[in-house]
Protein backbone atom coordinates (compact mmCIF):
# COMPACT_ATOMS: atom_id res chain seq x y z
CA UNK A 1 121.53 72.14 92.15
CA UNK A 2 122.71 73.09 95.45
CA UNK A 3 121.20 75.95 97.85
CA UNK A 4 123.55 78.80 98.84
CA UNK A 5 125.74 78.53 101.87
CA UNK A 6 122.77 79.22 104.28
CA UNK A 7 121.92 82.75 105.69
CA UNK A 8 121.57 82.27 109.16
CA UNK A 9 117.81 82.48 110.12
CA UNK A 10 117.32 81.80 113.67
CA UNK A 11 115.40 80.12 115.75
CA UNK A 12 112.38 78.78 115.09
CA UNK A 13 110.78 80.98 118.20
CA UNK A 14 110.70 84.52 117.36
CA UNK A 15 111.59 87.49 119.19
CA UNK A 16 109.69 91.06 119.55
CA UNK A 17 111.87 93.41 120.30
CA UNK A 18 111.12 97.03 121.83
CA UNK A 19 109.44 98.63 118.87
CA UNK A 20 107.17 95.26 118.15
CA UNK A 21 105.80 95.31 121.48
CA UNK A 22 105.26 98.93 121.94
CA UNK A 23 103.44 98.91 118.32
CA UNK A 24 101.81 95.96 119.90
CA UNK A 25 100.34 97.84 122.87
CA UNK A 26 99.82 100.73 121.08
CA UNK A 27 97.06 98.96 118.24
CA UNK A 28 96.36 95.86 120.72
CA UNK A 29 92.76 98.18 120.94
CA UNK A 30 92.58 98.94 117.75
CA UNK A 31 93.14 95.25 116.94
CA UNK A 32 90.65 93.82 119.57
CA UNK A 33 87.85 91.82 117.88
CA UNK A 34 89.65 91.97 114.55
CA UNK A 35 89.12 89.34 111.84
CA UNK A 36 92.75 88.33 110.96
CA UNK A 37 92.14 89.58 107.24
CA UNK A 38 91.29 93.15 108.41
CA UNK A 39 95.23 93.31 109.85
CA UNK A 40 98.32 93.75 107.69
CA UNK A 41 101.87 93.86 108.77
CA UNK A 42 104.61 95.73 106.96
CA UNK A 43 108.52 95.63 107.19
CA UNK A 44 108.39 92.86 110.13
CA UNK A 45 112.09 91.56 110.14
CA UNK A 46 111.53 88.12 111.96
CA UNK A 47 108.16 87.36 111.39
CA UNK A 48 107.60 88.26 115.43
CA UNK A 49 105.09 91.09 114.99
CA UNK A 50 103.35 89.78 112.02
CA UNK A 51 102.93 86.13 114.57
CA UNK A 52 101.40 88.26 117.73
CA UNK A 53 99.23 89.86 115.57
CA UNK A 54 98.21 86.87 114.00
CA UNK A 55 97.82 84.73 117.39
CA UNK A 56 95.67 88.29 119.07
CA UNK A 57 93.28 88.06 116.27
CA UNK A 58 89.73 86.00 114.84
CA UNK A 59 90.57 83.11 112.63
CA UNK A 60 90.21 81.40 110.35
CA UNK A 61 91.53 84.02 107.98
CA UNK A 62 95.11 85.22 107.50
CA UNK A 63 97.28 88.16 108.54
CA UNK A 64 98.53 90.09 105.20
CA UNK A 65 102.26 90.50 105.85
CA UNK A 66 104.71 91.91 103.63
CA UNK A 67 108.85 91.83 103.84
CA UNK A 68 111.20 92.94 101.64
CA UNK A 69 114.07 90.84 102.24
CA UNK A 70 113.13 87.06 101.32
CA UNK A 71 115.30 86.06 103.80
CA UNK A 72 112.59 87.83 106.45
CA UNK A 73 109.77 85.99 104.42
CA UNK A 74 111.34 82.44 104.74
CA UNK A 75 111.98 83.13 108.64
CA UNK A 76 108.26 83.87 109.13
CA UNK A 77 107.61 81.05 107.09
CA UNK A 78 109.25 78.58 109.04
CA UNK A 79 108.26 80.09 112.19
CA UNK A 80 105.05 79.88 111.63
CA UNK A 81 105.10 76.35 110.56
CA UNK A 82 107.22 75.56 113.78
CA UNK A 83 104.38 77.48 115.61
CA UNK A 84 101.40 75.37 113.85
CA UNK A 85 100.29 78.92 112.43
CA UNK A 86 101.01 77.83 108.55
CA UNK A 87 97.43 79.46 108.39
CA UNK A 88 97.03 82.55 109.93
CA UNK A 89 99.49 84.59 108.04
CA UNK A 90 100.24 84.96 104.23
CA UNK A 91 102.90 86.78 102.63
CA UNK A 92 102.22 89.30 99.91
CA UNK A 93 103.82 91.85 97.16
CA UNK A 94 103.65 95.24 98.04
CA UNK A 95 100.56 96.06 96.09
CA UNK A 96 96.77 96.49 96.25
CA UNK A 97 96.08 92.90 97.54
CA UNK A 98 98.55 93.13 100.69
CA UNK A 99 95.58 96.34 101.92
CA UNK A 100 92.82 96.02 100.12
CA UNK A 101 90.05 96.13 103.07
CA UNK A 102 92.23 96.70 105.94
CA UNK A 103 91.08 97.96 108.92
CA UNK A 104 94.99 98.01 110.91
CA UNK A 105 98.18 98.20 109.73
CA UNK A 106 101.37 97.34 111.70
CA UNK A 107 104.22 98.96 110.02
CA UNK A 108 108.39 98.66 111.39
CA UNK A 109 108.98 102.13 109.51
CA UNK A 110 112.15 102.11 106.66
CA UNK A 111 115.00 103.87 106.70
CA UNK A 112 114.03 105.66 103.58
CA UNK A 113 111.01 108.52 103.23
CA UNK A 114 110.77 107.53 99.68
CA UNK A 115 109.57 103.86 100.98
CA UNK A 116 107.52 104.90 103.85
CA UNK A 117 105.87 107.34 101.04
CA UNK A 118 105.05 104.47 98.32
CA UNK A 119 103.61 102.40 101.50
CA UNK A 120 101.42 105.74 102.68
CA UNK A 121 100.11 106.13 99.48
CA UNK A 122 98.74 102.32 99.16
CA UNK A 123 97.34 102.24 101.99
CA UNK A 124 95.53 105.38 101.57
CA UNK A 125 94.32 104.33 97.98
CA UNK A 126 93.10 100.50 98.76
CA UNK A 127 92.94 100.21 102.97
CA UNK A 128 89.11 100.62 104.73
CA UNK A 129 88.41 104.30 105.50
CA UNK A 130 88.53 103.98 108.72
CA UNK A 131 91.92 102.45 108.61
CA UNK A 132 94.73 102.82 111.62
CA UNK A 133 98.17 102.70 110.62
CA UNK A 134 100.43 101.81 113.52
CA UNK A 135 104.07 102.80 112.57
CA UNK A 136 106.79 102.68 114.68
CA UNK A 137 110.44 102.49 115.06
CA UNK A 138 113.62 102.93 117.09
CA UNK A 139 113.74 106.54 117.96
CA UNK A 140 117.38 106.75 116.48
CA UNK A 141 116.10 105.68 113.12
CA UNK A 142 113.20 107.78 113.13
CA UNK A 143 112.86 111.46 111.77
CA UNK A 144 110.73 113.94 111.99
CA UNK A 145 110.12 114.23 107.74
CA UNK A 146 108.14 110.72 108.90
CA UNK A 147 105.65 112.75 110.12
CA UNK A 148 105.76 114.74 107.08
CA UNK A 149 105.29 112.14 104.86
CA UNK A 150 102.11 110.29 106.99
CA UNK A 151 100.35 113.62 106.36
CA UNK A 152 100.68 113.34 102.77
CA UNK A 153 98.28 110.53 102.50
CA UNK A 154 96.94 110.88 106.32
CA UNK A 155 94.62 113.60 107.91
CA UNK A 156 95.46 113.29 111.19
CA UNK A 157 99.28 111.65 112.58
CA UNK A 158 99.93 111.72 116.35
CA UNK A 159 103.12 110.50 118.40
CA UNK A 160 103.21 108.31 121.09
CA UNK A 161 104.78 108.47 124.01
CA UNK A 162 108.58 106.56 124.38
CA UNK A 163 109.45 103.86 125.77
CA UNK A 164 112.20 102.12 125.48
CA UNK A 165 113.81 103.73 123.28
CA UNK A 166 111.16 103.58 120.34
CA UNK A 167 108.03 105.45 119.22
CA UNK A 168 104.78 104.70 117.09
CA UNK A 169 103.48 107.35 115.11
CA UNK A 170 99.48 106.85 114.41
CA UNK A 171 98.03 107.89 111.47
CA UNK A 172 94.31 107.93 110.39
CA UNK A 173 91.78 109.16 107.71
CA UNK A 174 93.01 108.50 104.41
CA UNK A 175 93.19 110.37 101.68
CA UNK A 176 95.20 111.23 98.37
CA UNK A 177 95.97 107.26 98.14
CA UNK A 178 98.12 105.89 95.06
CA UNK A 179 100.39 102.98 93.93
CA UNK A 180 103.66 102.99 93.83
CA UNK A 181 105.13 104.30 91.18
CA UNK A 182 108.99 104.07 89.94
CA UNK A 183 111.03 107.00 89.86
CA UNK A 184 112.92 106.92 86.37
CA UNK A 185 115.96 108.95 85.52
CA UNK A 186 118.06 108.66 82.84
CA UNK A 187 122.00 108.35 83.13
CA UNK A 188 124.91 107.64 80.41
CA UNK A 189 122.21 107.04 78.10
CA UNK A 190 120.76 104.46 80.04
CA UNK A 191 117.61 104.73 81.87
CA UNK A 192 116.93 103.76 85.26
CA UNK A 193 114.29 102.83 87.56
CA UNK A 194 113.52 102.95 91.13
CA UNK A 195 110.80 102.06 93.66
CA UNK A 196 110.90 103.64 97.04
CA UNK A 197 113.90 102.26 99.70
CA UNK A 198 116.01 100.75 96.60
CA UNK A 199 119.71 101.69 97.33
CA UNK A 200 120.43 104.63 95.24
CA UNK A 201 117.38 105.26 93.67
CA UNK A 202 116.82 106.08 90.52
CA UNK A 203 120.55 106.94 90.22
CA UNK A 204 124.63 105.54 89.82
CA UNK A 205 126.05 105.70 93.21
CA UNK A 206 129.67 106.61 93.02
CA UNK A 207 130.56 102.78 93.78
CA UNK A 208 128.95 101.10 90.86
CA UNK A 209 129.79 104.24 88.53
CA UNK A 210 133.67 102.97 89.47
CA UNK A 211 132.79 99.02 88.27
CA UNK A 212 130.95 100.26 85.67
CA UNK A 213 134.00 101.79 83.81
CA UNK A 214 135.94 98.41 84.29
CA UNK A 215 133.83 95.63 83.59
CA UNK A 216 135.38 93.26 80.87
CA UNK A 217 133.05 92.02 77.82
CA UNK A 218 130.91 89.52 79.73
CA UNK A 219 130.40 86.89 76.45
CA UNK A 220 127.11 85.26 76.38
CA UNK A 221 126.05 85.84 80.02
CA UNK A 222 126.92 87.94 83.37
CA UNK A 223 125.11 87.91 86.54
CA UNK A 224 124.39 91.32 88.49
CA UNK A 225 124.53 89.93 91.72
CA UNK A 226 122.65 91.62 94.56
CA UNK A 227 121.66 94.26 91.77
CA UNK A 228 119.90 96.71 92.91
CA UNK A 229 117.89 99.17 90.50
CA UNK A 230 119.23 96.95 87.77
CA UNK A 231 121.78 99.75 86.27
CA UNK A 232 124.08 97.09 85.92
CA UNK A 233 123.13 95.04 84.06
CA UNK A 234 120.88 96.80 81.63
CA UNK A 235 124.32 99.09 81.04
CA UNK A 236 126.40 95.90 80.13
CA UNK A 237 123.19 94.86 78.14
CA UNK A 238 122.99 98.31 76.11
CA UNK A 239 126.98 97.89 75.64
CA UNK A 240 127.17 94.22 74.16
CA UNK A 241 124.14 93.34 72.82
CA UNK A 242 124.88 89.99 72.55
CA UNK A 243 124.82 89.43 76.64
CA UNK A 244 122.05 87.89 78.16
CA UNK A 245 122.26 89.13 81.88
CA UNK A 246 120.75 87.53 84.76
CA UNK A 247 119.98 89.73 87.68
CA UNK A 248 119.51 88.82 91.10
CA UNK A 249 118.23 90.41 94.76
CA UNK A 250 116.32 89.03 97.91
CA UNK A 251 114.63 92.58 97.77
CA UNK A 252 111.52 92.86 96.48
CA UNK A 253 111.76 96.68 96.00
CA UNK A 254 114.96 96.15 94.03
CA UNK A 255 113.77 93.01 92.00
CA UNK A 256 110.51 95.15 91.03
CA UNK A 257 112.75 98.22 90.09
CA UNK A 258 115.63 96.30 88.23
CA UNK A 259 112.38 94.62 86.09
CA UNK A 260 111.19 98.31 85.36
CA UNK A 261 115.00 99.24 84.54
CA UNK A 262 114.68 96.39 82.13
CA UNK A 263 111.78 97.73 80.30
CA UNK A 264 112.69 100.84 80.30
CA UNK A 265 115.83 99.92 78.02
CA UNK A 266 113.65 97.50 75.83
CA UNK A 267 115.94 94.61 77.48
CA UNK A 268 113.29 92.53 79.14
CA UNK A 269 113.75 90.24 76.63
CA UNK A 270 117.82 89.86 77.46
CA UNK A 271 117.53 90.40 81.22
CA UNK A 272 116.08 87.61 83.62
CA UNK A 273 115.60 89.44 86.85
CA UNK A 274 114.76 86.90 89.94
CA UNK A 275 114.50 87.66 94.09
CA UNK A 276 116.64 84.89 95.46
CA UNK A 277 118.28 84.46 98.81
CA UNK A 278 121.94 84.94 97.25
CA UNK A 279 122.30 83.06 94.20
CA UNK A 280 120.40 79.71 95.26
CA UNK A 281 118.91 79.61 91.73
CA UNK A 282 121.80 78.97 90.08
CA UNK A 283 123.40 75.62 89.78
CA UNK A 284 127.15 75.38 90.46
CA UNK A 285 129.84 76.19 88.53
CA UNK A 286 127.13 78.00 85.74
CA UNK A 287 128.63 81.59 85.25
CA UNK A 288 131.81 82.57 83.43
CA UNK A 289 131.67 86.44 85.05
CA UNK A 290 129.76 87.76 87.96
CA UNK A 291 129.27 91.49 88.27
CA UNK A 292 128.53 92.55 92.47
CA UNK A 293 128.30 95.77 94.81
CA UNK A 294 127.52 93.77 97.76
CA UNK A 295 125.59 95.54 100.52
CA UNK A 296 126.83 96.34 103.82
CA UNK A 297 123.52 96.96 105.89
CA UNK A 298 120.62 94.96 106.91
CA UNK A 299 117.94 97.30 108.01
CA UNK A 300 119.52 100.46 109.82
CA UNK A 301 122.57 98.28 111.18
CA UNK A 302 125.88 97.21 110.04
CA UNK A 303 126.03 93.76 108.77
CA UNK A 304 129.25 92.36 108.21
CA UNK A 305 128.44 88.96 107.28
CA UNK A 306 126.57 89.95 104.29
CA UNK A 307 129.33 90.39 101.66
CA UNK A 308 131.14 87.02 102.85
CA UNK A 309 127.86 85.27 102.66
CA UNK A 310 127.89 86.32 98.85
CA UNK A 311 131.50 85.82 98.02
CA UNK A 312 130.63 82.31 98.64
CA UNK A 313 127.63 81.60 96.94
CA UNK A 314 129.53 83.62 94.25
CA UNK A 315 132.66 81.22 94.35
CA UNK A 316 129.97 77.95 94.08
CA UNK A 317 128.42 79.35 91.13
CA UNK A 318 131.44 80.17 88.78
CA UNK A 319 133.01 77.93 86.70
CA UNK A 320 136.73 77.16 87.78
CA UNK A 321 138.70 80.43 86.32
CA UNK A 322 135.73 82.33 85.81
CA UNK A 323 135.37 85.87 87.60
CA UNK A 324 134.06 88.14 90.45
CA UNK A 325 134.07 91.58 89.64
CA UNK A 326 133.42 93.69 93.07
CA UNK A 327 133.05 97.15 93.87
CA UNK A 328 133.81 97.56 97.89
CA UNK A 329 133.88 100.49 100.17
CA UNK A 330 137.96 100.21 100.28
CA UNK A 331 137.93 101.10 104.28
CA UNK A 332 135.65 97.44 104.59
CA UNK A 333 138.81 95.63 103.23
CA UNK A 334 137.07 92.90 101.56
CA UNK A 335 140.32 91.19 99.54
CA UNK A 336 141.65 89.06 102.12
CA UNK A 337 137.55 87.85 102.26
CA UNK A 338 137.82 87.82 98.19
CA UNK A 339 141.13 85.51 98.13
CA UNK A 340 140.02 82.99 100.76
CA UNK A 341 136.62 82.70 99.76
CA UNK A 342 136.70 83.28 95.79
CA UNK A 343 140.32 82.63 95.03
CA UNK A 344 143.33 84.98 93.42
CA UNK A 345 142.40 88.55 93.66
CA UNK A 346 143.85 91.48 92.07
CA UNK A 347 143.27 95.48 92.15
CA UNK A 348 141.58 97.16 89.13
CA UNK A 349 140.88 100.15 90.06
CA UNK A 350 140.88 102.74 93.02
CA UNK A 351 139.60 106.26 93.93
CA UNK A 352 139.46 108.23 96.95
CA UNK A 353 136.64 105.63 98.16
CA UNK A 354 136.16 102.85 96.33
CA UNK A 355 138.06 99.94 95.19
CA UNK A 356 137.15 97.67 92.31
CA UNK A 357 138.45 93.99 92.55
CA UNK A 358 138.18 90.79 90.03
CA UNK A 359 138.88 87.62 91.94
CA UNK A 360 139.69 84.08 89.63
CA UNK A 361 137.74 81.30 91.03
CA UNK A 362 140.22 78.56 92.17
């Protein structure tokens, strides 16, 4: 088996950026005299923060850090190695374990309220009661309903002031805590699941609703590749109930939400759902059809690497003259990516938006 093409990860040193060090400043009192298994760090993007915090703090224990992407969670993995700090930080789900006890919490605050709520209300149900939650941002991502949504779970939530362009907001005295807990809707028949930040929620964006409509009979087995909730594939499970699907997503958020799509469809039996940088899992040349909305954003910015990155590993892991099925933005003009990458490309289908695409690997 072969690895996928290899997501850039940087350097081994890591880099705080304007919002890491002002949350830095902001908690280093806060922090001072702290065991390292009273702090936690949340939504750290390069490992960085969740590294400062770890070197600024009592040993021998281990910062609680948690990422979404597993692309983040291998970069603070090798960081840390490269930094002899293998030790001092360990990388958890986002559940009770990750802040049970905690006495600070550094938090890069998501894009989405409904994330930054299911985070609130852990900490406030398994965090020390005398936690500090340190959350800050770039000021152009942030948003006043942030506030909002601290004060669901917080009783107090102050601002600090700017600098350099970014903010921490600093919340304290928990109260109202609770897990996370998947938003369900239900949609063609099909119900679907979503935990807090997953792309679309607990609904069909526009763009998938488009592939959805196209997609051949997959046979024995289709990947949904970079899938989200997991509406994909549990719809192409409901249709042909002889398909096994295997699902795939380096979120954790998604992976957890396209496992509770599963279940909600009794199809947990026919639906293998696995968080994978790309498709690194599979071996080559293992899939007749492949079934992908590929995501455009890393964080708040543009990343237009992404969806190459994926046509590739895409490409490796079909069989000659098997399939890509994609669903693009049609302004992003992915097909001359699709033919070089994948191999002949034609148009299936085309609104107002989107385009749907099925390329024939070479």
């Amino acid at each position: 088996m072969r690895g996928s093409p290899g997501r850039p990860d940087g350097s081994a040193e890591p880099v705080l950026d304007a919002a890491d060090r002002l949350l830095l400043d902001e908690s280093a009192v806060a922090r001072g005299g702290r065991a390292r298994e009273e702090i936690a760090v949340i939504g750290d993007g390069s490992g960085a923060l969740a590294l400062a915090a770890a070197s600024g703090a009592r040993g021998p224990g281990a910062v609680r850090v948690h990422q979404d992407p597993l692309s983040g969670e291998r970069m603070l993995a090798t960081r840390a190695e490269a930094q002899g700090m293998t030790a001092a930080v360990r990388s958890l789900a986002l559940e009770a374990d990750l802040i049970r006890g905690a006495r600070v919490i550094l938090l890069r605050l998501p894009r989405s309220l409904d994330a930054l709520r299911d985070i609130a209300g852990l900490v406030a149900a398994h965090a020390a009661p005398d936690v500090v939650v340190f959350a800050g941002g770039r000021i152009k991502h942030m948003a006043l309903a942030m506030n909002d949504v601290l004060r669901e779970h917080f009783q107090t939530v102050d601002v600090t002031h700017a600098r350099q362009k970014s903010r921490v907001l600093v919340a304290r005295g928990p109260h109202d805590g609770r897990d996370p807990v998947a938003a369900r809707t239900r949609i063609d028949g099909v119900a679907v699941c979503a935990f807090g930040g997953v792309f679309a929620g607990a609904a069909l964006d526009i763009g998938t609703r488009l592939l959805l409509a196209h997609l051949p009979d997959p046979g024995e087995e289709v990947i949904d590749f970079a899938c989200g909730n997991g509406v994909v594939g549990a719809t192409l499970a409901l249709r042909h109930p002889g398909t096994r699907v295997y699902a795939t997503d380096e979120s954790a958020a998604a992976v957890a939400s396209a496992r509770a799509t599963a279940a909600a469809n009794g199809m947990a039996d026919r639906m293998t759902v696995v968080r994978d940088d790309a498709l690194s899992e599979r071996p080559d040349a293992s899939a007749s059809l492949i079934a992908l909305n590929p995501p455009f954003h890393r964080g708040a910015a543009i990343d237009e690497g992404i969806a190459p990155y994926l046509f590739a590993d895409a490409a490796r892991v079909l069989r000659p003259g098997g399939e890509l099925w994609t669903v693009w933005n049609s302004a992003l003009q992915y097909r001359p990516a699709l033919e070089r990458l994948v191999g002949p490309t034609r148009q299936i289908a085309r609104n107002p938006k989107f385009t749907v695409t099925a390329s024939v690997r070479r």
